[in-house]
Protein backbone atom coordinates (compact mmCIF):
# COMPACT_ATOMS: atom_id res chain seq x y z
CA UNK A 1 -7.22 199.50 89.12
CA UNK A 2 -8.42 200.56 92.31
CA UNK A 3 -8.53 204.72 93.15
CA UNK A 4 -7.87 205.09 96.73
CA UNK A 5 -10.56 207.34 98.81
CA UNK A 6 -7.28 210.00 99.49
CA UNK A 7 -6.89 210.35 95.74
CA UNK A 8 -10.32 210.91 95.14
CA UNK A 9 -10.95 213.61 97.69
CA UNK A 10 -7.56 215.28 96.58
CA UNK A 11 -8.99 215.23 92.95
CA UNK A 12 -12.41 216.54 94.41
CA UNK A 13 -10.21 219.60 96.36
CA UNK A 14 -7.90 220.39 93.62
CA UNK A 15 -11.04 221.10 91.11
CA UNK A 16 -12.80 222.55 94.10
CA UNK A 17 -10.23 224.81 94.46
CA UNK A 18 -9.52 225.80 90.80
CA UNK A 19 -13.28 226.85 90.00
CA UNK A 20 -13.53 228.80 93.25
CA UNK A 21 -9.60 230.71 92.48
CA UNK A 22 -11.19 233.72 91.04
CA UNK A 23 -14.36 234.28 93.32
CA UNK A 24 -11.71 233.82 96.16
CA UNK A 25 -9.51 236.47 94.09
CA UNK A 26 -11.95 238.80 93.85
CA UNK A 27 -13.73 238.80 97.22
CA UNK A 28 -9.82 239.36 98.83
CA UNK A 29 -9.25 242.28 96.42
CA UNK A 30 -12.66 243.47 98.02
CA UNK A 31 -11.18 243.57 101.15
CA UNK A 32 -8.35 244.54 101.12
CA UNK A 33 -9.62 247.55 99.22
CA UNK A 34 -11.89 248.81 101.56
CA UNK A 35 -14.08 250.88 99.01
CA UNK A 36 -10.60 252.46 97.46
CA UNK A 37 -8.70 251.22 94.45
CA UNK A 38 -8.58 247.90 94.14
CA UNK A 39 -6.30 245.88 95.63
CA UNK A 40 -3.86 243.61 93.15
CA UNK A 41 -3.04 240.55 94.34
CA UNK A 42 -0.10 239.44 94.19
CA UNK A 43 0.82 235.94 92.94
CA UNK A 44 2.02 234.22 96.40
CA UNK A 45 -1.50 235.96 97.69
CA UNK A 46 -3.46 233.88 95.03
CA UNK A 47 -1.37 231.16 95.84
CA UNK A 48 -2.20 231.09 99.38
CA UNK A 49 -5.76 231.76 98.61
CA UNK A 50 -5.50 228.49 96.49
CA UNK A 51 -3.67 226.74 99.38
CA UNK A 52 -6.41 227.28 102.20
CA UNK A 53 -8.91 226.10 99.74
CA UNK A 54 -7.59 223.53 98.70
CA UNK A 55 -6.32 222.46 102.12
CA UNK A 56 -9.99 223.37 103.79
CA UNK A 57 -11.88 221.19 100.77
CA UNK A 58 -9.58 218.23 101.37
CA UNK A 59 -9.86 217.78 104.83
CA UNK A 60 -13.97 218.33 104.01
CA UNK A 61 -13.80 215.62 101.14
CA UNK A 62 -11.71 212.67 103.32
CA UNK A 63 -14.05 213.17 106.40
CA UNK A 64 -17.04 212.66 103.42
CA UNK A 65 -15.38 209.54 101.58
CA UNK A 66 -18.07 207.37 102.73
CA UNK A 67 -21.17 209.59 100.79
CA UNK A 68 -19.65 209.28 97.34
């Protein structure tokens, strides 16, 4: 069984994305804090933090399919 080069470089984004989630989380809070409290995020913020990872990492995996 053959694993296509899109599956791979969604595997590679989806992992990319999960162990960068919380540095992602925390750098928004950050900012959207400016020095005050912090900022909660809310849940369809961390999902759209996830998102444009994920969606950023993919499209940076498939144009790298040929180095792995």
């Amino acid at each position: 069984m053959s694993i296509s080069d899109e599956q791979v470089a969604h595997d590679k984004a989806i992992a990319f994305a999960q162990a960068t989630l919380l540095k992602d989380i925390e750098e928004f809070e950050t900012q959207q804090s400016h020095g005050a409290k912090k900022h909660h995020v809310s849940l369809n913020e961390q999902a759209g933090l996830f998102n444009y990872s994920y969606v950023e990492s993919l499209k940076y995996f498939a144009e790298q399919k040929d180095s792995y």
